[in-house]
C-alpha atoms as a PDB file:
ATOM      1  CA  UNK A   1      20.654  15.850  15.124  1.00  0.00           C
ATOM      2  CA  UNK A   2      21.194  16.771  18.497  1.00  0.00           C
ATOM      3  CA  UNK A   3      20.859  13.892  21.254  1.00  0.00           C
ATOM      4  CA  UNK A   4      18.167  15.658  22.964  1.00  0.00           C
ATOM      5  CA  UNK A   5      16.257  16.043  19.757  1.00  0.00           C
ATOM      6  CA  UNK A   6      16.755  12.287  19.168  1.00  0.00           C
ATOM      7  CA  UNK A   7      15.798  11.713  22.543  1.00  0.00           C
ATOM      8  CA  UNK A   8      12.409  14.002  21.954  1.00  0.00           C
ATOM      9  CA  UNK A   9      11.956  12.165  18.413  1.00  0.00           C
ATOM     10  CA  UNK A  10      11.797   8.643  20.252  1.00  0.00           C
ATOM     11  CA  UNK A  11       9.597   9.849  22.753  1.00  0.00           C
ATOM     12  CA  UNK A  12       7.296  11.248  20.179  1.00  0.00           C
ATOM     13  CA  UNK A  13       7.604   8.417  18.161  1.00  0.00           C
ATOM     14  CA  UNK A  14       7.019   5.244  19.921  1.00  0.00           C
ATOM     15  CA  UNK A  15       3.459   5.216  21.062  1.00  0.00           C
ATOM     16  CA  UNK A  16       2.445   6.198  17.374  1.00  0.00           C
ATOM     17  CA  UNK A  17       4.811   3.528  15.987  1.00  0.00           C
ATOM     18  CA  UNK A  18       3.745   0.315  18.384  1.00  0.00           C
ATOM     19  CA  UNK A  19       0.352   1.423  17.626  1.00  0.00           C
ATOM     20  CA  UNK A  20       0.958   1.407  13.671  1.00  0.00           C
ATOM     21  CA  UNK A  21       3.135  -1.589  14.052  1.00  0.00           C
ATOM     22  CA  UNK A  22       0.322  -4.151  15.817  1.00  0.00           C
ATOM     23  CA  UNK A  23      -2.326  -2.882  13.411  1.00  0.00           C
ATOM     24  CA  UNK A  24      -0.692  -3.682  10.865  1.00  0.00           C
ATOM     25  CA  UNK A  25       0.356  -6.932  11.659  1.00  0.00           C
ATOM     26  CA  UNK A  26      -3.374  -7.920  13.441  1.00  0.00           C
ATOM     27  CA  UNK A  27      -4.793  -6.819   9.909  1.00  0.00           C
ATOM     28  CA  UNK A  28      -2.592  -9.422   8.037  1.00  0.00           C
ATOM     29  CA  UNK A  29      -4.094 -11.807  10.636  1.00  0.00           C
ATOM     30  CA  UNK A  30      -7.739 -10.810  10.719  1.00  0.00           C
ATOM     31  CA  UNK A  31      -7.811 -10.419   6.638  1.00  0.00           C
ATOM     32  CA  UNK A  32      -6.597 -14.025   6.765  1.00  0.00           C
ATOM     33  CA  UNK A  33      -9.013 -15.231   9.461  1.00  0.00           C
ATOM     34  CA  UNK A  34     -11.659 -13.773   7.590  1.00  0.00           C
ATOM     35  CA  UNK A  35     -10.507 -15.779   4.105  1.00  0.00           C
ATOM     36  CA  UNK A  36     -10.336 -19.330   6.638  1.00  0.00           C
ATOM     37  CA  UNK A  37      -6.946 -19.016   7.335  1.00  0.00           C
ATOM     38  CA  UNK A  38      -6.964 -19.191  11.602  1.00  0.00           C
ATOM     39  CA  UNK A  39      -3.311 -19.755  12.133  1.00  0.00           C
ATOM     40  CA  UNK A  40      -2.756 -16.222  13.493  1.00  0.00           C
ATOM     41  CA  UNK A  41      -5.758 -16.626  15.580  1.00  0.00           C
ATOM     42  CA  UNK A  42      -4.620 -20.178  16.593  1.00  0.00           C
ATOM     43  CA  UNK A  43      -1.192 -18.772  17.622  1.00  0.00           C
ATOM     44  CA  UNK A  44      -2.455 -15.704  19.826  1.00  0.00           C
ATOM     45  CA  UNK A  45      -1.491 -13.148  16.695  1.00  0.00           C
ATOM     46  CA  UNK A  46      -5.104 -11.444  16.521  1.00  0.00           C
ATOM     47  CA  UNK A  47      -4.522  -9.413  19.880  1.00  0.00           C
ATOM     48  CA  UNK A  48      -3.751  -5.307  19.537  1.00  0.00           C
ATOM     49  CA  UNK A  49      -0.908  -5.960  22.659  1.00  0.00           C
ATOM     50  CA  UNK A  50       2.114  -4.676  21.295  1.00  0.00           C
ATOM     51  CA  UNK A  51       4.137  -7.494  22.282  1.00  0.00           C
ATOM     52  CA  UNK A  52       2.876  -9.996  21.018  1.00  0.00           C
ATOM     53  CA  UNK A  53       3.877  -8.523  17.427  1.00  0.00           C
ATOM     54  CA  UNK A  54       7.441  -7.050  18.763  1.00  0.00           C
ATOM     55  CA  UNK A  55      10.771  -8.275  17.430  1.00  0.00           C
ATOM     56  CA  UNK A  56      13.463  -7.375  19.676  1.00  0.00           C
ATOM     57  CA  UNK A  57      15.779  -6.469  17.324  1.00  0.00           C
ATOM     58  CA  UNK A  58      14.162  -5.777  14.751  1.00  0.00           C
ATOM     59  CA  UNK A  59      11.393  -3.517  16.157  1.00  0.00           C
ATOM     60  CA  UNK A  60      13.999  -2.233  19.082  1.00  0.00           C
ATOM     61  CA  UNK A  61      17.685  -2.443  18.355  1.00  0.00           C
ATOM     62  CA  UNK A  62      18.264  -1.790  15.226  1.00  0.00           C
ATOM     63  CA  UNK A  63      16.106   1.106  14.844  1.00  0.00           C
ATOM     64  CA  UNK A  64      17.731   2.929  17.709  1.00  0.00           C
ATOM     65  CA  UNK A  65      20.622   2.070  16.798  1.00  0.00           C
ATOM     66  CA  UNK A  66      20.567   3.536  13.068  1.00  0.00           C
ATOM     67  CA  UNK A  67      18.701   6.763  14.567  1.00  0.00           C
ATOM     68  CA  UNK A  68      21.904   7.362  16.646  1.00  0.00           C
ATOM     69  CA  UNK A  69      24.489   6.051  14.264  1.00  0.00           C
ATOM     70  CA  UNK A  70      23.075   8.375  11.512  1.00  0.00           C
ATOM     71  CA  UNK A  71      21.802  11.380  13.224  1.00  0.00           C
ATOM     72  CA  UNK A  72      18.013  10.278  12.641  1.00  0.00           C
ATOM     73  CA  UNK A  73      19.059  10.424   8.474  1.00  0.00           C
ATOM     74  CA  UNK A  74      18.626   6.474   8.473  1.00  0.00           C
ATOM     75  CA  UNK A  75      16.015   4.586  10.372  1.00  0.00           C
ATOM     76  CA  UNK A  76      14.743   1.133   9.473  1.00  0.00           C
ATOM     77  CA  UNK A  77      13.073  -1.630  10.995  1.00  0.00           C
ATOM     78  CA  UNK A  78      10.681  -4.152  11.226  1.00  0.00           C
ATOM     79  CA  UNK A  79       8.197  -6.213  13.469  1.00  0.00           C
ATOM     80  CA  UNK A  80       7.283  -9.560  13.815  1.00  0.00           C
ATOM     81  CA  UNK A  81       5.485 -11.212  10.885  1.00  0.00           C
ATOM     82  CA  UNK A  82       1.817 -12.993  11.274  1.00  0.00           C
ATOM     83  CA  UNK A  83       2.053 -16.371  10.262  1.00  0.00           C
ATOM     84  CA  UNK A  84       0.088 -17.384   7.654  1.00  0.00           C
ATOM     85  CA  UNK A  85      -1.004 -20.378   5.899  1.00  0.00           C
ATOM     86  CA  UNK A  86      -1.912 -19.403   2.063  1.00  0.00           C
ATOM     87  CA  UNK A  87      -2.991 -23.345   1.759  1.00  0.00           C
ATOM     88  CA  UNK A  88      -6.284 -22.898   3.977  1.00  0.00           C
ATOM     89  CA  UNK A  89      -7.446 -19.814   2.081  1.00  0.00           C
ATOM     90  CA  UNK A  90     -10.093 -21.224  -1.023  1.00  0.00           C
ATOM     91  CA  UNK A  91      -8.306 -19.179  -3.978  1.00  0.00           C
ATOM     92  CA  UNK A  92      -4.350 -18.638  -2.550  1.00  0.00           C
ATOM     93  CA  UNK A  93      -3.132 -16.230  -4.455  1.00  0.00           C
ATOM     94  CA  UNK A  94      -5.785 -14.096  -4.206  1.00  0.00           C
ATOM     95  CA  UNK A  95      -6.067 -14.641  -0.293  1.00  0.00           C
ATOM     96  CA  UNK A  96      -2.391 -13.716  -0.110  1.00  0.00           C
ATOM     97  CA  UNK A  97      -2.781 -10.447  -2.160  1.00  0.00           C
ATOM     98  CA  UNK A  98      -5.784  -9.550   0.025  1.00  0.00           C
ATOM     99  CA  UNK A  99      -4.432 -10.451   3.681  1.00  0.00           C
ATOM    100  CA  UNK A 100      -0.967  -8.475   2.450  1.00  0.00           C
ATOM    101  CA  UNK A 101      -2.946  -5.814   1.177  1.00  0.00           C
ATOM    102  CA  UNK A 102      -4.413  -5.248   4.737  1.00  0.00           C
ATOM    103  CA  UNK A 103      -1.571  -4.046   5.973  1.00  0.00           C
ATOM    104  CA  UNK A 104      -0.716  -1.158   4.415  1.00  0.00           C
ATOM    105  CA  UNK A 105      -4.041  -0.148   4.193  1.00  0.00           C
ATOM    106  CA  UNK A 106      -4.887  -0.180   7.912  1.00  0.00           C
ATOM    107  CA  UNK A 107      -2.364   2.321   8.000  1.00  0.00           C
ATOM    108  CA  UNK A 108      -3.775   4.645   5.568  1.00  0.00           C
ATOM    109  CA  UNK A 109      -6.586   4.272   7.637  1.00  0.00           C
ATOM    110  CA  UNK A 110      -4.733   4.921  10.776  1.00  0.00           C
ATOM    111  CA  UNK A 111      -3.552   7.875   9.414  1.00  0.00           C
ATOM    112  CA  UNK A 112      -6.876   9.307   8.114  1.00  0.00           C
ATOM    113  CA  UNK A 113      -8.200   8.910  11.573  1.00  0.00           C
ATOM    114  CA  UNK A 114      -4.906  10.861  13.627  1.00  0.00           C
ATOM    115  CA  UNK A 115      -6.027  13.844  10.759  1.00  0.00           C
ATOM    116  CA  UNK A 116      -9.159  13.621  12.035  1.00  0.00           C
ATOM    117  CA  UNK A 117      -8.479  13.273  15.735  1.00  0.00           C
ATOM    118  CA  UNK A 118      -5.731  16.223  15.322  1.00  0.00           C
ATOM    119  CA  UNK A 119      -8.434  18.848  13.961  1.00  0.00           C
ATOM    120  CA  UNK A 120     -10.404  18.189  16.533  1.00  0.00           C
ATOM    121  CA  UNK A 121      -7.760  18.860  19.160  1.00  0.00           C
ATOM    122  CA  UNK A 122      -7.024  21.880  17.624  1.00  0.00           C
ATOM    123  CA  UNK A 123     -10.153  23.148  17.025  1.00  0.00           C
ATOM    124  CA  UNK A 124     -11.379  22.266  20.756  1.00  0.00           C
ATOM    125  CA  UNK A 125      -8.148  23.645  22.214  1.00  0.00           C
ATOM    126  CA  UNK A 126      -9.251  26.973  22.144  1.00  0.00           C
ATOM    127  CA  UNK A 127     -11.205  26.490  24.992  1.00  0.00           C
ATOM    128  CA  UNK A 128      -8.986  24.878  27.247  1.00  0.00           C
ATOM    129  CA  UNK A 129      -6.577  26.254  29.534  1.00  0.00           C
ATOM    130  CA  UNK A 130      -2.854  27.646  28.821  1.00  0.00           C
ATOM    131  CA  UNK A 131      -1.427  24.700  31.429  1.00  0.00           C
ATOM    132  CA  UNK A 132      -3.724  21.897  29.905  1.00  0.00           C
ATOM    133  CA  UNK A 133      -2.847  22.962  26.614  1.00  0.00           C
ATOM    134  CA  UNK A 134       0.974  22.863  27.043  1.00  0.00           C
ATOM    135  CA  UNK A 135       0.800  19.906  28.885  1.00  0.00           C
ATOM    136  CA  UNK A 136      -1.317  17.528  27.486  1.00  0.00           C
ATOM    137  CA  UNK A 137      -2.741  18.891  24.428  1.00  0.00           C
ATOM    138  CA  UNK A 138       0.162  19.969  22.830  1.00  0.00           C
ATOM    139  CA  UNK A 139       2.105  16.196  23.563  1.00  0.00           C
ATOM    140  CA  UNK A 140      -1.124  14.476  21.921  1.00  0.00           C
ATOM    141  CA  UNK A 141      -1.174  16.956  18.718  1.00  0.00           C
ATOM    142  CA  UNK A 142       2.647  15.773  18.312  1.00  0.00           C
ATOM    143  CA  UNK A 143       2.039  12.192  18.514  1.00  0.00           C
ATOM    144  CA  UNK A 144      -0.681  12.700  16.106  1.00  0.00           C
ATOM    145  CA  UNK A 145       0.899  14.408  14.027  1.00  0.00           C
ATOM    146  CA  UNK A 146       4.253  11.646  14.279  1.00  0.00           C
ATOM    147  CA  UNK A 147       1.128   9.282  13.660  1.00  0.00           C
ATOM    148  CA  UNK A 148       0.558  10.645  10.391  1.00  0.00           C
ATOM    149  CA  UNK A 149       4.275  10.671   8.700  1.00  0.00           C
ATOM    150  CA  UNK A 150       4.603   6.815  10.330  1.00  0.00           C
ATOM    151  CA  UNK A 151       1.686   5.579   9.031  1.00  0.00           C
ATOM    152  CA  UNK A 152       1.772   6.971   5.371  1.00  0.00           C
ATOM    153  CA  UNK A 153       5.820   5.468   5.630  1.00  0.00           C
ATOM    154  CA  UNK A 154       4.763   2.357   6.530  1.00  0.00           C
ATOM    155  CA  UNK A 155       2.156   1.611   3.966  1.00  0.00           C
ATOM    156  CA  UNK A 156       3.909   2.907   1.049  1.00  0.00           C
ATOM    157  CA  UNK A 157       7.136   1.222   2.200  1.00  0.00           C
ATOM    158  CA  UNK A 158       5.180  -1.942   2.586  1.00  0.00           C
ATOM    159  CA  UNK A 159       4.187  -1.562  -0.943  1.00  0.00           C
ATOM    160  CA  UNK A 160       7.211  -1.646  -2.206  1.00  0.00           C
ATOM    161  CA  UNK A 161       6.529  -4.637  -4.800  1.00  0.00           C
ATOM    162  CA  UNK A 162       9.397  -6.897  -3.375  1.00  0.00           C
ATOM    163  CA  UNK A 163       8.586  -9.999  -1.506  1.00  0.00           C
ATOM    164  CA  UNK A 164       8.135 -10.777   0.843  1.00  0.00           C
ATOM    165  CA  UNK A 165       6.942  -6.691   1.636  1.00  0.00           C
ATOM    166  CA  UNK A 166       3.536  -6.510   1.245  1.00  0.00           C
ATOM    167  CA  UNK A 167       3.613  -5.071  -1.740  1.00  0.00           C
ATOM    168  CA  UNK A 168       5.477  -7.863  -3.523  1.00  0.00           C
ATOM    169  CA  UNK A 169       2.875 -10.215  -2.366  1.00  0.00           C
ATOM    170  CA  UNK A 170       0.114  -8.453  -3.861  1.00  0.00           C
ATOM    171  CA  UNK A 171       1.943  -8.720  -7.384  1.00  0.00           C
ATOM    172  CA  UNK A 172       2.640 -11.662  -7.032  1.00  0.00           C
ATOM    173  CA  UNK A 173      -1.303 -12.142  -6.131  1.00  0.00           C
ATOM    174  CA  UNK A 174      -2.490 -10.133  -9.426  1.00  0.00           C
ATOM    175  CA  UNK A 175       0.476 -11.194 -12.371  1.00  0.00           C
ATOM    176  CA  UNK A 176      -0.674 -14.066 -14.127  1.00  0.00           C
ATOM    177  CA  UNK A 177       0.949 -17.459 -12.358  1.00  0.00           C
ATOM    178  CA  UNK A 178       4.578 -17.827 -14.628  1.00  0.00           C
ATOM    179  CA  UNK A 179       5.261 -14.057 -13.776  1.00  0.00           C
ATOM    180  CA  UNK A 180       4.073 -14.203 -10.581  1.00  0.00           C
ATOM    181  CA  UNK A 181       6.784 -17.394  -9.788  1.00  0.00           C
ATOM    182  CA  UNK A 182       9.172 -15.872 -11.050  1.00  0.00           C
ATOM    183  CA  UNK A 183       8.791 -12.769  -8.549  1.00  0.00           C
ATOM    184  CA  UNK A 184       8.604 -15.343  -5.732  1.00  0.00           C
ATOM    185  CA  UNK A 185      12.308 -16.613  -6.072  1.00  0.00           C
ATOM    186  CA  UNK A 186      13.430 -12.954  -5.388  1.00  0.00           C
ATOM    187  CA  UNK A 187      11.920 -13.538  -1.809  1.00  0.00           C
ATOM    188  CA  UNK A 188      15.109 -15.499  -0.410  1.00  0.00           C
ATOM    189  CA  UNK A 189      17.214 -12.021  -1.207  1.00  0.00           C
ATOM    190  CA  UNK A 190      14.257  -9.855  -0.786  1.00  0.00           C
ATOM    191  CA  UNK A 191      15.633  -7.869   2.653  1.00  0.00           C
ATOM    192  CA  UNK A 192      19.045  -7.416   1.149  1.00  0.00           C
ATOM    193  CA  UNK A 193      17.673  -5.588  -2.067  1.00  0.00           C
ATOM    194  CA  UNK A 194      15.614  -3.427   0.229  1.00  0.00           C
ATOM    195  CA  UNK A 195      17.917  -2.486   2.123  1.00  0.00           C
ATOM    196  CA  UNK A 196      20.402  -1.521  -0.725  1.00  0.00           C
ATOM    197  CA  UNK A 197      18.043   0.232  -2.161  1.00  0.00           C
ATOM    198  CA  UNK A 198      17.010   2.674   1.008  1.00  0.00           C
ATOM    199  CA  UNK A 199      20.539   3.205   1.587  1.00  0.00           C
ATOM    200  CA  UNK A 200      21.623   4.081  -1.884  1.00  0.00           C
ATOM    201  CA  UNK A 201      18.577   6.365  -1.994  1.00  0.00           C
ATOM    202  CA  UNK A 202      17.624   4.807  -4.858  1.00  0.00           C
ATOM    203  CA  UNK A 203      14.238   3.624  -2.932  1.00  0.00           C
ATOM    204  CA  UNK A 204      13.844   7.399  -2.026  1.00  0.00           C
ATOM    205  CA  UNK A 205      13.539   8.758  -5.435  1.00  0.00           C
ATOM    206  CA  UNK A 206      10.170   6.485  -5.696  1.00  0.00           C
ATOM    207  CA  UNK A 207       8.569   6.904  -2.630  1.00  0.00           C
ATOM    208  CA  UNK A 208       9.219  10.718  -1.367  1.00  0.00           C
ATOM    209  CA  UNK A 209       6.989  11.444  -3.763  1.00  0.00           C
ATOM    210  CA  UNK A 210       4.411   9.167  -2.829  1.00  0.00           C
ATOM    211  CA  UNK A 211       4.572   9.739   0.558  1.00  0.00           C
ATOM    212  CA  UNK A 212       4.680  13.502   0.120  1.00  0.00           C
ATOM    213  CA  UNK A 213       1.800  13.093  -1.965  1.00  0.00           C
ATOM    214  CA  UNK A 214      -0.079  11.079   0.347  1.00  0.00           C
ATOM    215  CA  UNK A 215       0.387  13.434   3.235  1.00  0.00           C
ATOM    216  CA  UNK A 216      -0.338  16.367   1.487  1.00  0.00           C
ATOM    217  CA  UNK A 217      -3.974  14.761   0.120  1.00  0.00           C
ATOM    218  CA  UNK A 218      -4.300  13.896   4.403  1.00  0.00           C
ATOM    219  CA  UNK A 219      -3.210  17.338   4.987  1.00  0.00           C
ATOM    220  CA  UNK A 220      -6.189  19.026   3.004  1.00  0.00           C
ATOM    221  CA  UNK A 221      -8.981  16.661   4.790  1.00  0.00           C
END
C-alpha cells in the first residue's frame, strides 16, 4: 500500500473509528449504570467525547504505526477500558456478561444504522448536484461505508471468547462457576494470546468468515 492510499485510509477511517470506539466503551458504562453499577458515571466515562475513552497509544500509536510498518496488512489497537465494579451489580456474573455484551452489540447496531444512512445518500444523491456530490456526498458514503467494515470488526473481534475481550467475559458470565474460573486465570495472558493469534492468522481463519458473513447479511438490508 501506497503512502497516499494509507494516508486516504486514515482519513477515511478515523471519524468512523472514534465514533465506534466511544460507543462502545459508553455502552459498557451505561449497561452497567443501568444494572447499579455508577462507577463509569462517577468517573466522567458515560460522555460520547472521544477523549475521554482515548488511549494514546493504544488508540493512536500503535495503530499507525502497524498500518505503516505493514502496508495496512496488520492493524490493531485498542481504547481505553470503562471501569467497572462487578461487586455493585445484584447477580455479578450475569451483570458482567450483560455490560460486556453491550459492546459489541452497539456496534452491530452502529453498523445497521451507517447501511441505513448510506442508502439513503445514495438514493437522494440523484438529485443533487455533480460538485455537491463529489464533494461532500461522495466523502460521507466512504466514511459510511469504512463505518460498516469497523464496526462489524470490532464486535466480532470483541467476541473473541478470551478475557478480558468482551467476549471472554460473557463466557465466563454463562459457563457454570468452576468453568467459568478457570477461564478467568487466562485473563493475566489474555492480550498476548490475542495477539499471537491475529498475527499467526490463526484468529483470521475464525472470524473472516464471520465478519464476511455479517457484512454480507448488512449488505442485503
Amino acid at each position: 500500500m501506497e503512502i497516499a492510499d494509507i494516508l486516504r485510509q486514515i482519513a477515511v477511517s478515523v471519524i468512523p473509528i472514534l465514533i465506534a470506539i466511544t460507543f462502545h466503551e459508553v455502552a459498557h458504562g451505561y449497561a452497567a449504570y443501568k444494572l447499579g453499577d455508577s462507577t463509569a458515571k462517577a468517573m466522567g466515562r458515560l460522555t460520547l467525547n472521544p477523549l475521554a475513552h482515548i488511549d494514546l497509544f493504544g488508540t493512536v500509536l500503535m495503530p499507525l504505526m502497524l498500518l505503516v510498518m505493514t502496508h495496512g496488512q496488520f492493524v490493531f489497537g485498542y481504547a481505553k477500558p470503562v471501569p467497572v465494579n462487578p461487586m455493585n451489580f445484584k447477580n455479578i456474573r450475569q451483570g458482567m456478561a450483560v455490560s460486556a455484551a453491550a459492546g459489541p452489540g452497539t456496534n452491530l447496531l452502529l453498523a445497521i444504522a451507517s447501511v441505513i444512512l448510506l442508502k439513503i445518500i445514495i438514493f437522494t444523491s440523484g438529485a443533487l448536484p455533480a460538485e455537491m456530490i463529489s464533494s461532500v456526498v461522495k466523502p460521507v458514503a466512504m466514511m459510511l461505508t469504512a463505518s460498516i467494515s469497523v464496526n462489524i470488526v470490532l464486535a466480532v473481534f470483541n467476541m473473541i471468547p478470551i478475557p478480558p475481550l468482551d467476549g471472554g467475559r460473557v463466557l465466563m458470565g454463562l459457563l457454570p462457576f468452576k468453568y467459568s474460573q478457570g477461564i478467568a486465570r487466562i485473563e493475566p495472558y489474555g492480550f498476548i494470546i490475542v495477539l499471537i493469534l491475529l498475527i499467526t492468522g490463526i484468529a483470521n481463519i475464525v472470524l473472516l468468515p464471520v465478519i464476511k458473513i455479517l457484512y454480507g447479511i448488512l449488505t442485503l438490508i
